[in-house]
Protein backbone atom coordinates (compact mmCIF):
# COMPACT_ATOMS: atom_id res chain seq x y z
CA UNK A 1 -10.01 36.93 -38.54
CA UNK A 2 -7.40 37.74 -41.11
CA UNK A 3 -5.26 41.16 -40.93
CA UNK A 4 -7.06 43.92 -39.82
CA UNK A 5 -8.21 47.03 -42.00
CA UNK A 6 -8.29 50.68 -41.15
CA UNK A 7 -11.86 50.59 -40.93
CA UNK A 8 -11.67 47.91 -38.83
CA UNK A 9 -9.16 49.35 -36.56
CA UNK A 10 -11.33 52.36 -35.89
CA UNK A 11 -14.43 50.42 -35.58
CA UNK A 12 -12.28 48.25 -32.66
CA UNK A 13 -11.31 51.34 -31.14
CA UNK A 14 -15.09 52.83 -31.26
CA UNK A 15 -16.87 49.77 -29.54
CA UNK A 16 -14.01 49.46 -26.63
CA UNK A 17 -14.51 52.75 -25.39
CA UNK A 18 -11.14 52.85 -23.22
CA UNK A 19 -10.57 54.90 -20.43
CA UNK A 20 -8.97 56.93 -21.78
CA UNK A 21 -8.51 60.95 -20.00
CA UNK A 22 -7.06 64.31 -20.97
CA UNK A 23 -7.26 67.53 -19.87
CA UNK A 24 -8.86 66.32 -16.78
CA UNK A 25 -11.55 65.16 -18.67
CA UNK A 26 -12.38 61.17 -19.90
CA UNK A 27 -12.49 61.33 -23.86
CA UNK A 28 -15.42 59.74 -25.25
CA UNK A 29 -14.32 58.35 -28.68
CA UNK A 30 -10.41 58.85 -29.15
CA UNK A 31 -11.42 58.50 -33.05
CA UNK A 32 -13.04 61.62 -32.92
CA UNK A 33 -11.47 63.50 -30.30
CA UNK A 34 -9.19 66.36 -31.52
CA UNK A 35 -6.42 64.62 -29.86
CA UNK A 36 -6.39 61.87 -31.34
CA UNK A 37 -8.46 61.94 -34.31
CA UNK A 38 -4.95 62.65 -37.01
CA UNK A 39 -2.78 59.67 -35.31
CA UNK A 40 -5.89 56.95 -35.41
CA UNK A 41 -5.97 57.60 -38.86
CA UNK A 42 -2.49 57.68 -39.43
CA UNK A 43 -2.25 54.47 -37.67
CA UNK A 44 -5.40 52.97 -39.71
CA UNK A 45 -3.50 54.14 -42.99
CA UNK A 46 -0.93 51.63 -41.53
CA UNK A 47 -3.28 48.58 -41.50
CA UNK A 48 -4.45 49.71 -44.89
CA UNK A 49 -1.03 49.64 -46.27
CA UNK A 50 -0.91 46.06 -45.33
CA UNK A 51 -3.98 45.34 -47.71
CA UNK A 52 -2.68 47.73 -50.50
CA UNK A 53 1.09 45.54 -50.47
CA UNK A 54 -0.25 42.52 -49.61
CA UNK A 55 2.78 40.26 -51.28
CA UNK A 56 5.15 42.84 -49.16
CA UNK A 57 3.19 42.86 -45.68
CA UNK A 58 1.01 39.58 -45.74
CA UNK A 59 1.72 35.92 -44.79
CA UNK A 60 -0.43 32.85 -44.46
CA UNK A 61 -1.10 32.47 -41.02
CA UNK A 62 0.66 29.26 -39.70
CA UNK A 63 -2.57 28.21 -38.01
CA UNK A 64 -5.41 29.28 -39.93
CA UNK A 65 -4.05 29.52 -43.38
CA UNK A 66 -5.66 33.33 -43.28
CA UNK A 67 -3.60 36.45 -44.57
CA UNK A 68 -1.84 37.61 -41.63
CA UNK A 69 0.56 40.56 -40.88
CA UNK A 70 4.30 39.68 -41.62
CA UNK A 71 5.31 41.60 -39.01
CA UNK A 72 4.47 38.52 -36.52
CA UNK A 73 5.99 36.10 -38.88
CA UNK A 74 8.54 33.74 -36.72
CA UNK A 75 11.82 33.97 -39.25
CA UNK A 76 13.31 30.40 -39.97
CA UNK A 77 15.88 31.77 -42.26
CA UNK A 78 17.89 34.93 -43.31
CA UNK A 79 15.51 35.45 -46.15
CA UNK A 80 12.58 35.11 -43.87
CA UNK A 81 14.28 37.58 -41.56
CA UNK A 82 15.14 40.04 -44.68
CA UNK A 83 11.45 39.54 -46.35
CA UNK A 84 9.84 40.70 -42.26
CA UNK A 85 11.97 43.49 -41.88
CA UNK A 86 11.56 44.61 -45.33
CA UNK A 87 7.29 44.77 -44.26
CA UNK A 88 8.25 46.83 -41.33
CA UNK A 89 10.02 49.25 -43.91
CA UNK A 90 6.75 49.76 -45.74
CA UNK A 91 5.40 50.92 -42.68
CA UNK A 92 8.22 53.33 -41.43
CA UNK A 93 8.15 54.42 -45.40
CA UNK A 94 4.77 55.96 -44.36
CA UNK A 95 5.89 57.22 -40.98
CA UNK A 96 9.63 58.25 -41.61
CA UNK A 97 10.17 56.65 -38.50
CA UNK A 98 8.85 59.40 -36.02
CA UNK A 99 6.17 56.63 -34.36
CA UNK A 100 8.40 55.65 -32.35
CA UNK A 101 5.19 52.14 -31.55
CA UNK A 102 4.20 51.80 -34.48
CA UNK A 103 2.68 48.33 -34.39
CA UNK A 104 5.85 46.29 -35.49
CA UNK A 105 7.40 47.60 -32.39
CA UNK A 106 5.32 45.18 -29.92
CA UNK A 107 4.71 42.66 -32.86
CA UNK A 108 8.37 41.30 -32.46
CA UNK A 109 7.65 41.01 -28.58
CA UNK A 110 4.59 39.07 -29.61
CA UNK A 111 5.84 36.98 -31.95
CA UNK A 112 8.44 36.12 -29.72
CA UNK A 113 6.62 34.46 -27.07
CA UNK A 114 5.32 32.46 -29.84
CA UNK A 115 8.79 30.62 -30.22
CA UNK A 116 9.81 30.95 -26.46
CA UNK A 117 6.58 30.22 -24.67
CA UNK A 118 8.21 27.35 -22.28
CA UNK A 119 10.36 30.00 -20.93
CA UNK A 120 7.44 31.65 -18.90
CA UNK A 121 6.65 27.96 -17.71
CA UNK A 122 9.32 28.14 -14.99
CA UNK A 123 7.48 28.56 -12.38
CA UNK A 124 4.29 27.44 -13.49
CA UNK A 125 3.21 25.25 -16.57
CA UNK A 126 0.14 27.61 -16.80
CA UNK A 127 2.53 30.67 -17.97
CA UNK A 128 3.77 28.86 -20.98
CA UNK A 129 0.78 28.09 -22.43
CA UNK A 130 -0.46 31.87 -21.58
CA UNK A 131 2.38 32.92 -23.49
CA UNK A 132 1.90 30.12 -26.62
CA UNK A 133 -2.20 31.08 -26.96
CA UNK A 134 -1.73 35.08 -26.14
CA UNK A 135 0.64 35.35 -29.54
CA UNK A 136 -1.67 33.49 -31.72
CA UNK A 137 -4.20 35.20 -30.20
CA UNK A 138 -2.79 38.99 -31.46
CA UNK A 139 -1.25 37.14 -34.66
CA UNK A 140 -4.71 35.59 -36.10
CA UNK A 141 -6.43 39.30 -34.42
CA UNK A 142 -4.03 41.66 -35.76
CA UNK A 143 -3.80 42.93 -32.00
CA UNK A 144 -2.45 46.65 -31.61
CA UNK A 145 -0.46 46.89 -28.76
CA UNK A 146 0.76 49.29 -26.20
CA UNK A 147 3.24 48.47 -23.51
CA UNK A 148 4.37 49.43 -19.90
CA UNK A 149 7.53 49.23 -18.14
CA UNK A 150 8.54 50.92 -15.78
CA UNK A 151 7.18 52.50 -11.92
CA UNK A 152 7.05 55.76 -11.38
CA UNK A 153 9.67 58.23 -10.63
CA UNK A 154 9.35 58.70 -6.78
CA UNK A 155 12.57 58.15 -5.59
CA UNK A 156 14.65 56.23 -7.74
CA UNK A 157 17.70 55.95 -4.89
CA UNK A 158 15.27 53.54 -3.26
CA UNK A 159 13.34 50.25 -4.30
CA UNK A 160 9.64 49.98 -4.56
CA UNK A 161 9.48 47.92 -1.44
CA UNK A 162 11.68 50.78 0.38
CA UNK A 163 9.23 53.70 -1.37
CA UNK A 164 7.19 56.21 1.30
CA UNK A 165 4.51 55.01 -0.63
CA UNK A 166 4.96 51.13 -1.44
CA UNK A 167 2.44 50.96 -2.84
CA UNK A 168 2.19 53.26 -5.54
CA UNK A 169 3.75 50.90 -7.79
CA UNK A 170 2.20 48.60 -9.72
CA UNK A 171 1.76 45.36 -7.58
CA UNK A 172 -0.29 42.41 -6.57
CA UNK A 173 -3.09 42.75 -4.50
CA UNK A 174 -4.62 39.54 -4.17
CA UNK A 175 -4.85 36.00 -6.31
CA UNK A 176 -8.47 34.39 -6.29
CA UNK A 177 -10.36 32.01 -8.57
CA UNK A 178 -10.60 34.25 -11.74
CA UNK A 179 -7.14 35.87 -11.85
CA UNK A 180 -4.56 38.08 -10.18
CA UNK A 181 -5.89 41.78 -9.48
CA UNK A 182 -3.23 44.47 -9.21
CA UNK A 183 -3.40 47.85 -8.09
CA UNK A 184 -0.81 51.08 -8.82
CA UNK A 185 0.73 53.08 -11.34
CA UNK A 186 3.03 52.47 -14.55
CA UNK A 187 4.74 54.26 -16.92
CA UNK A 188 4.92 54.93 -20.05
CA UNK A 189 2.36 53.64 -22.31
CA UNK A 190 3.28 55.50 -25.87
CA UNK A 191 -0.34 55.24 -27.81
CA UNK A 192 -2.31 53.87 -24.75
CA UNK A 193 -5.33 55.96 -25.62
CA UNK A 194 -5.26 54.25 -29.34
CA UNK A 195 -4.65 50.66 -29.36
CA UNK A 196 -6.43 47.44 -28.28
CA UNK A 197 -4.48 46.31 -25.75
CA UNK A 198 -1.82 46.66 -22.98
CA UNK A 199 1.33 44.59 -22.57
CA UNK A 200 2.94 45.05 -18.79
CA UNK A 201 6.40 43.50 -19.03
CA UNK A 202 9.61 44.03 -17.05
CA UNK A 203 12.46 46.68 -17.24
CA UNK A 204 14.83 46.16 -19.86
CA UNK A 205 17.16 48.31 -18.31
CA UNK A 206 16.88 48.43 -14.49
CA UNK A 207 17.32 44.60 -13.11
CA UNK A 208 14.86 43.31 -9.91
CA UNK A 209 15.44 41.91 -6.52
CA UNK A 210 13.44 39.38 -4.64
CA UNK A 211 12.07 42.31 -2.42
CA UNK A 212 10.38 43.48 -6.06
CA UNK A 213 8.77 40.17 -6.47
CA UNK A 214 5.19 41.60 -5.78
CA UNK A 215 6.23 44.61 -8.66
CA UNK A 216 7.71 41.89 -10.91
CA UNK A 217 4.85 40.61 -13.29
CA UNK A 218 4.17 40.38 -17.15
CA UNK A 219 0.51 39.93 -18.49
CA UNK A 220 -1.80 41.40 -21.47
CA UNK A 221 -5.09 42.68 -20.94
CA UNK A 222 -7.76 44.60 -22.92
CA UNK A 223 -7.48 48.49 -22.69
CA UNK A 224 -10.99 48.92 -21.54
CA UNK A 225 -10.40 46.58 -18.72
CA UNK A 226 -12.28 47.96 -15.94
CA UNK A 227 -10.67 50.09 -13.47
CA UNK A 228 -8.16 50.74 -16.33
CA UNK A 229 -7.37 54.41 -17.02
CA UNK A 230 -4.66 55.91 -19.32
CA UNK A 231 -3.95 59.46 -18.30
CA UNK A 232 -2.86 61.36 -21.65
CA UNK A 233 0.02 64.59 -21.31
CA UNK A 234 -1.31 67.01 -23.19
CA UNK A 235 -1.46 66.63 -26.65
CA UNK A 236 1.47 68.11 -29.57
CA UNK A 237 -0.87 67.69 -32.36
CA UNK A 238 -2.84 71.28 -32.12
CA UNK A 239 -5.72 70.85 -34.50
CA UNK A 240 -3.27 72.61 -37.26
CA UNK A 241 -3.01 72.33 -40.84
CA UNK A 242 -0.81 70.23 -42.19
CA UNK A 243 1.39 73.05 -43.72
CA UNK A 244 1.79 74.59 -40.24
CA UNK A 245 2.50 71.23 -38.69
CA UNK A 246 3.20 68.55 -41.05
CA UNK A 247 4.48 65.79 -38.91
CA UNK A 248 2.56 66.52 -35.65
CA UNK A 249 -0.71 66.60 -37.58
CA UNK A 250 -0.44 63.01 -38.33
CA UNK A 251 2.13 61.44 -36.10
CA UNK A 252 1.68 62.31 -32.66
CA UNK A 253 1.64 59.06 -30.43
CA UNK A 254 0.77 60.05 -27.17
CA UNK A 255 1.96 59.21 -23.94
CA UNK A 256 0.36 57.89 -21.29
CA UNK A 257 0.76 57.15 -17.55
CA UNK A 258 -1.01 53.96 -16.82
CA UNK A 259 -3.62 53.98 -13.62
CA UNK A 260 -4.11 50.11 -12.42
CA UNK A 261 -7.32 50.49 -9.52
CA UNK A 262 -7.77 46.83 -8.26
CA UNK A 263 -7.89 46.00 -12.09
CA UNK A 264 -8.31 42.05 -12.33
CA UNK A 265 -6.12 39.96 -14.70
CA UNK A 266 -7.56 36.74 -15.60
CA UNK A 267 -5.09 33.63 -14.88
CA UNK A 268 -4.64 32.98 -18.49
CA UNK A 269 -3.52 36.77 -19.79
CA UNK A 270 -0.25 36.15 -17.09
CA UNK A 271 3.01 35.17 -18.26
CA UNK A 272 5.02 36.10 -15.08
CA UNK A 273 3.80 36.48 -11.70
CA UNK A 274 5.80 37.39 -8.59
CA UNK A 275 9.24 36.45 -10.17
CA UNK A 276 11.96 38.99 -10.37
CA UNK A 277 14.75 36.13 -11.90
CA UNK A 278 12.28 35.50 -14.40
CA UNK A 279 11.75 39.03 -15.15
CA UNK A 280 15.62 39.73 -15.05
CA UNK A 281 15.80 37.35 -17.77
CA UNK A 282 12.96 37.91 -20.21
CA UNK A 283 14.05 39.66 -22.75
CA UNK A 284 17.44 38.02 -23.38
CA UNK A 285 16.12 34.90 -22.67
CA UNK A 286 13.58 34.91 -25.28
CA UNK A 287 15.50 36.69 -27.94
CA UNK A 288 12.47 39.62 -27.50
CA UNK A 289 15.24 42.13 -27.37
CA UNK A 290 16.74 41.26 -30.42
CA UNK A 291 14.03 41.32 -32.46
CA UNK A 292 12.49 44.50 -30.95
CA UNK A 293 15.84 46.24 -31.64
CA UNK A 294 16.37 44.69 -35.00
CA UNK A 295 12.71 46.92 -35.55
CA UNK A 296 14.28 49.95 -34.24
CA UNK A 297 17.37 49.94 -36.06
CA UNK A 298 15.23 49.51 -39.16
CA UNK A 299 13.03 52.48 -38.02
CA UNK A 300 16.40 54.77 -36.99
CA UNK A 301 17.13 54.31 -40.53
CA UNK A 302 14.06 55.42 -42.26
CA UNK A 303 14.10 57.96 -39.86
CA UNK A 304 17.63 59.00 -40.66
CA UNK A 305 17.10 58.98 -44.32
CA UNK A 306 14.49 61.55 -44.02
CA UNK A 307 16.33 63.72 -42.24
CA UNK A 308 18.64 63.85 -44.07
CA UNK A 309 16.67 64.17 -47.30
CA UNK A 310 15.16 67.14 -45.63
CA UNK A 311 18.89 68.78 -44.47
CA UNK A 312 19.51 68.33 -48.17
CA UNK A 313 16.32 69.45 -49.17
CA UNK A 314 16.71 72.88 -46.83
CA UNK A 315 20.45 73.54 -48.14
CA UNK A 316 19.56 73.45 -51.91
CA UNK A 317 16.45 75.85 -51.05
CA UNK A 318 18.58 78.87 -49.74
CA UNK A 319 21.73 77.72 -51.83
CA UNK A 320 24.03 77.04 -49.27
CA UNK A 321 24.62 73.30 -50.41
CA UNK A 322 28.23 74.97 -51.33
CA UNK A 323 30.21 75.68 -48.47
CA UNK A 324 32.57 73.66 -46.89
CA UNK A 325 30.82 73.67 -43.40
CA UNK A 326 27.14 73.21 -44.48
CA UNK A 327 29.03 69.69 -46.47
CA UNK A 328 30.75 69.08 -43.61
CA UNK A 329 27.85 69.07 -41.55
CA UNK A 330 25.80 67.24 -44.53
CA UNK A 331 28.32 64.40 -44.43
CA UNK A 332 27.52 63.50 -40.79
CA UNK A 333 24.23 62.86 -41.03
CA UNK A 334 25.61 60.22 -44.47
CA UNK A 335 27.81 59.02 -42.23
CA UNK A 336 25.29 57.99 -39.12
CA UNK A 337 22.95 56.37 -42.08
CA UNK A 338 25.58 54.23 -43.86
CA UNK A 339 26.82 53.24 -39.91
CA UNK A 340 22.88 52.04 -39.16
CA UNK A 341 22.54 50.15 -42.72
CA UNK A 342 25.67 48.44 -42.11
CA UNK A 343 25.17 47.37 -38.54
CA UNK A 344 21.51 46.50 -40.06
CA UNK A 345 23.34 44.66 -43.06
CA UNK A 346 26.06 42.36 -40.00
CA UNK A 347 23.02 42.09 -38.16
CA UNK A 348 20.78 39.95 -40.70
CA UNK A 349 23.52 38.48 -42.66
CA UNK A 350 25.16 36.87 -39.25
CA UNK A 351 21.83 35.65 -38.18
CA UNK A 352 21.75 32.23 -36.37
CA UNK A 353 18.87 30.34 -35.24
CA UNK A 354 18.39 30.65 -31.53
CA UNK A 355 17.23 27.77 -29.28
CA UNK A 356 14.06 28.54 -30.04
CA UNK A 357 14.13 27.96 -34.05
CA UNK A 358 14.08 31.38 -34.63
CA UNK A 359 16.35 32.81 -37.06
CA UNK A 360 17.50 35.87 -34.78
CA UNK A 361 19.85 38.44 -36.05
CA UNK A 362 23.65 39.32 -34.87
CA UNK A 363 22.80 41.07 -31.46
CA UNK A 364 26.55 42.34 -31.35
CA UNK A 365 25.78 44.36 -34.40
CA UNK A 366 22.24 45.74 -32.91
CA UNK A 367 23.19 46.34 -29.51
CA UNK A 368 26.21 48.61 -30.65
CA UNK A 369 23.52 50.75 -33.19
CA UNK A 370 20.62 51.02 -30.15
CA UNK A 371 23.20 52.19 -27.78
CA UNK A 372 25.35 54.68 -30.56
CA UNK A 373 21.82 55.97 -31.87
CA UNK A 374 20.25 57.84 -28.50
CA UNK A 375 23.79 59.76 -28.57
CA UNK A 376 24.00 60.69 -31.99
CA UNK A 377 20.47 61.66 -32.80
CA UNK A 378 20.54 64.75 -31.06
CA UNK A 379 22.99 65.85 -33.37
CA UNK A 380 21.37 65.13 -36.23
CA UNK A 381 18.75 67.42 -35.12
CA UNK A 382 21.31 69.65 -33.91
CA UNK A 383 22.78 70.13 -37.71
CA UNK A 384 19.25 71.05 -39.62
CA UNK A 385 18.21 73.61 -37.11
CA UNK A 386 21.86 75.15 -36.92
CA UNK A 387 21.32 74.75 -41.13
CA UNK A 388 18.26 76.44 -40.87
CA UNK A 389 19.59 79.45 -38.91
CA UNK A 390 17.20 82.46 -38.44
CA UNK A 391 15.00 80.96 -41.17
CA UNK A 392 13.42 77.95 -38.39
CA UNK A 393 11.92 81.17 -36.75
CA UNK A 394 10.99 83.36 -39.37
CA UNK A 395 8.15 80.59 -40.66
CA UNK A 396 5.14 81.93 -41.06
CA UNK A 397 1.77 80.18 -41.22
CA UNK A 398 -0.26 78.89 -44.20
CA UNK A 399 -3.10 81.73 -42.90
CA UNK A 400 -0.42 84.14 -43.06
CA UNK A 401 -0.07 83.28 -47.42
CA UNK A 402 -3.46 82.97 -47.54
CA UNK A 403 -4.03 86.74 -46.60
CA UNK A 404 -4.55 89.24 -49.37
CA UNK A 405 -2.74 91.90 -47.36
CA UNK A 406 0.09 90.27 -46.47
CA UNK A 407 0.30 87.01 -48.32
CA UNK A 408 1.96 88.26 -51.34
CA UNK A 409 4.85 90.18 -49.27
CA UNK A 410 5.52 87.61 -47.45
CA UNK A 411 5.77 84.98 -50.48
CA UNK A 412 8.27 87.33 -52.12
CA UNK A 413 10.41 88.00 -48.97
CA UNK A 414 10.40 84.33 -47.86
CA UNK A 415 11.19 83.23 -51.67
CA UNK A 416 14.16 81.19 -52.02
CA UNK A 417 16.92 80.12 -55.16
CA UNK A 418 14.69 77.96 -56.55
CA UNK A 419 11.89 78.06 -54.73
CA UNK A 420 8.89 80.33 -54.08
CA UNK A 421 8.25 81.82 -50.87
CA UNK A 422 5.05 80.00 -50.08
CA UNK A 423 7.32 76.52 -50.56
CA UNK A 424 10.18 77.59 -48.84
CA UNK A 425 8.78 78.02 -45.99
CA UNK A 426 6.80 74.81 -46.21
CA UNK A 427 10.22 73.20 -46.31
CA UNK A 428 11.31 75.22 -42.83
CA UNK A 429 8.32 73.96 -41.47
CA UNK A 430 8.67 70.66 -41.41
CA UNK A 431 12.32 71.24 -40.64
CA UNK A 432 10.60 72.98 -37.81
CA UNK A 433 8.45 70.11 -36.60
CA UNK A 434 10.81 67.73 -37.14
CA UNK A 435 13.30 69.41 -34.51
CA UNK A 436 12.10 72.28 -32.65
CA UNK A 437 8.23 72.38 -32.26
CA UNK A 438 6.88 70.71 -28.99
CA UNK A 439 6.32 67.25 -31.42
CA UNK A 440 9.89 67.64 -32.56
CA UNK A 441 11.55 68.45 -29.31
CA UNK A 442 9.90 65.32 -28.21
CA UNK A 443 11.18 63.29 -30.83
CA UNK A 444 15.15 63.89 -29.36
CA UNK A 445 13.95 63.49 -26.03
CA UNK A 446 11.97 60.60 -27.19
CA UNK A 447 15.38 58.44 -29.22
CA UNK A 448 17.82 59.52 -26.26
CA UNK A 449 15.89 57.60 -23.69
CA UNK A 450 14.33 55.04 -26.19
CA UNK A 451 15.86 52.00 -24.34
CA UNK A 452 16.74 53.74 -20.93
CA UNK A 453 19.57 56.11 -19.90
CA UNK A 454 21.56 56.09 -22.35
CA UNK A 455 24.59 56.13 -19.49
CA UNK A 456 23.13 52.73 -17.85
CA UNK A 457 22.84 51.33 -21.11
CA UNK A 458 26.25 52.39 -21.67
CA UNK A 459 27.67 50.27 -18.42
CA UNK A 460 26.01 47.72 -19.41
CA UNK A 461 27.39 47.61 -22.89
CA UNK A 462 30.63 47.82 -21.38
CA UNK A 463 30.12 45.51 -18.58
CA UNK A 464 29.07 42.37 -21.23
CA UNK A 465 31.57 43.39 -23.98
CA UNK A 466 34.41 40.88 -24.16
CA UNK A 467 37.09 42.79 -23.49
CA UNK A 468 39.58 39.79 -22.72
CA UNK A 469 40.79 39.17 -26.13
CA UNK A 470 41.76 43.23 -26.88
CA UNK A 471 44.04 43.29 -23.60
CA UNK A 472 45.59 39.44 -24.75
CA UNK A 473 46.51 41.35 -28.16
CA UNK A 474 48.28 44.06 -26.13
CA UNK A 475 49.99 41.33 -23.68
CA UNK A 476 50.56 39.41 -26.86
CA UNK A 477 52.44 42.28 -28.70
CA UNK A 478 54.87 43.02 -25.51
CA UNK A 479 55.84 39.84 -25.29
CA UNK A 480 57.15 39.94 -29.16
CA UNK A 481 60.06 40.77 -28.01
CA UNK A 482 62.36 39.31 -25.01
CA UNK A 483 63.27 42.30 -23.30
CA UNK A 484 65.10 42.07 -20.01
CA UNK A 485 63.77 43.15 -17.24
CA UNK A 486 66.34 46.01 -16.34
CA UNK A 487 68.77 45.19 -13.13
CA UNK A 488 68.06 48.48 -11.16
CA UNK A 489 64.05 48.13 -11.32
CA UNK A 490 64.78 44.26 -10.13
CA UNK A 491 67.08 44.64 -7.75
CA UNK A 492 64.76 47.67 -6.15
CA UNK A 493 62.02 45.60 -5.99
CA UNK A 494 64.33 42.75 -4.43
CA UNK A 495 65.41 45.50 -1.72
């Protein structure tokens, strides 16, 4: 079948009846539930866009010749890469980048493993065709994806195989005729309650020994797989207007720890089985990284641009656009977007084509924005609620204007320089909810640790930057001039 609808994306969600619990309790239809009810159709607005911009989002499906989402599209060339990334703006236009998986997010994985299938055939031939069918598969389905990736946090000074509990990871149990079954826990499966499937895949971060080779696997399976459950934190989105809560009303993802109970995953849904080196070398291997970053970095920057188009927004509300501070303040948030866009800008424009075929951006350019991002973000958030002062507490609630007591006192006190009170405060709110309120706190929390601790990443970075050539330049420059070694400090060290 072609791309998916909204419709259709509910409907899927509807007849799969995942396992999905919160509360304590197992939800039975996430479309309705008042959880989950504002995301799915935030998230169906999403495949909708795709019909509504079809010469932006659409492609003609390599194998099938049906309208498919570009989003999977393998890039051959810098316009192809350009023309996918520009669909996965449409998409973060509608979500100012605060869904953190939006679809797009997995979709680069996916398409992926299209181009790099024989690289799961290492150890066994099966695996690379797995990989080859399983992204057609989601391509020609429109498959929505959530994914898993690391264990649990028991004692992270130990590894799983050295855990009180060994077991409490996710691991095999047993390999018979029909597939693999595993038993154990993962985490974190953003939107596991609202998707089709579930993508288990390796650590990007945190690299695997041979004693993890019963932890290390990758495979896809249905979400209503049985003995499947996703066990939902409570939810941000709190059945409010959207006035009182304009971002968490529509964009809360979910989070999800992921309950495997002797679940069994047919032979051809595994890409890696039992296989730390393989795992170790995944994502790098296969370009997935790249792509999945060059997504993020184009999400950071929608994301960025409506921040600061609310700072702005806030400042000329209460007419303190003026003073040098609230500027100064203004012009870091500028300064982080025009960074992103031109890392974004190196990143396409020094694209190469991998080994694979794929045209795959400049990772030196993406790899510096993922790991500068987590750090600065906080900031940014930092700046609009330090911007929006006393006023991010005094917000009251559309109920509150909608009073005949109080509403009118509190639309003249809460009135602004150009603005009544009633809209002022709709501006503080979302300020509000973009920062402060449990969704927004989660959002910082959510880009520091986006691709790990931001410290490990941070070694890492350092650890694979070439740092030869920068100490050659300062040998290089010494050595300019032919300066004697002084007598004394020679003749001390003759002594």
């Amino acid at each position: 079948m072609p791309a998916k609808t909204g419709k259709e994306y509910i409907e899927r969600l509807k007849k799969a009846k995942n396992n999905v619990y919160i509360g304590g309790e197992r939800v039975e239809d996430v479309t309705e539930h008042p959880a989950f009810k504002n995301v799915v159709q935030s998230m169906a607005k999403l495949y909708d866009i795709q019909h509504e911009k079809p010469e932006k989002m659409l492609y003609k499906s390599p194998t099938t010749g049906d309208l498919v989402s570009k989003t999977f599209m393998l890039p051959k060339t810098i316009d192809d890469l350009i023309e996918r990334r520009e669909a996965i703006m449409e998409w973060q236009d509608f979500t100012k980048g605060v869904m953190g998986r939006s679809p797009d997010y997995l979709n680069a994985e996916v398409m992926t493993m299209e181009a790099a299938y024989e690289f799961y055939g290492q150890s066994n031939p099966l695996f690379a065709e797995n990989a080859r069918k399983y992204a057609e598969y989601a391509r020609e389905n429109d498959i929505s994806l959530t994914h898993t990736l690391i264990h649990p946090q028991v004692n992270r000074a130990k590894i799983q195989a050295e855990q009180k509990d060994a077991n409490v990871a996710l691991h095999v149990v047993e390999k018979n005729d029909d597939g693999v079954v595993v038993d154990g826990i993962r985490l974190l499966a953003t939107q596991g309650g609202i998707t089709d499937e579930i993508m288990v895949f390796p650590s990007t971060v945190k690299k695997a020994g041979e004693k993890d080779d019963p932890y290390s696997l990758a495979f896809a399976i249905p979400n209503n797989t049985p003995g499947l459950k996703f066990l939902s934190r409570e939810t941000f989105d709190y059945g409010k207007n959207s006035y009182d809560h304009p971002l968490g009303s529509k964009f809360e993802e979910g989070d999800t720890i992921v309950a495997f109970d002797n679940v069994l995953v047919p032979w051809d849904r595994i890409f890696i089985l039992e296989d730390s080196t393989i795992c170790n070398r995944a994502f790098a291997e296969t370009n997935a990284v790249v792509h999945m970053t060059h997504q993020v970095v184009a999400k950071d920057i929608a994301k960025t641009e409506f921040l600061l188009g609310v700072v702005l927004t806030l400042m000329d509300s209460i007419g303190i656009d003026g003073f040098q501070h609230v500027k100064d303040k203004g012009t870091e948030i500028m300064l982080t977007l025009e960074n992103m866009k031109s890392h974004l800008f190196r990143a396409e424009h020094n694209a190469k084509l991998d080994q694979w075929g794929v045209m795959t951006p400049d990772f030196e350019a993406l790899n510096a924005a993922r790991n500068w991002y987590p750090r600065v973000y906080p900031r940014l958030a930092e700046i609009l609620r330090i911007l929006g002062a006393s006023g991010m507490m005094g917000i009251p609630s559309y109920d509150d204007f909608n009073s005949e007591e109080i509403g009118p006192i509190l639309h003249r006190a809460m009135q602004g320089k150009n603005v009544e009170g009633f809209e002022r405060v709709q501006i503080f709110r979302l300020a509000w909810d973009l920062t402060m309120s449990a969704f927004g706190s989660r959002q910082t929390h959510y880009e520091y640790y986006f691709f790990g601790d931001p410290v490990k990443m941070g070694m890492a970075y350092f650890d694979q930057y070439d740092k030869e050539k920068y100490k050659d330049m300062v040998k290089d420059f010494l050595k300019r001039e032919d300066i004697a070694r002084p007598s004394a400090i020679g003749n001390k060290l003759n002594v």
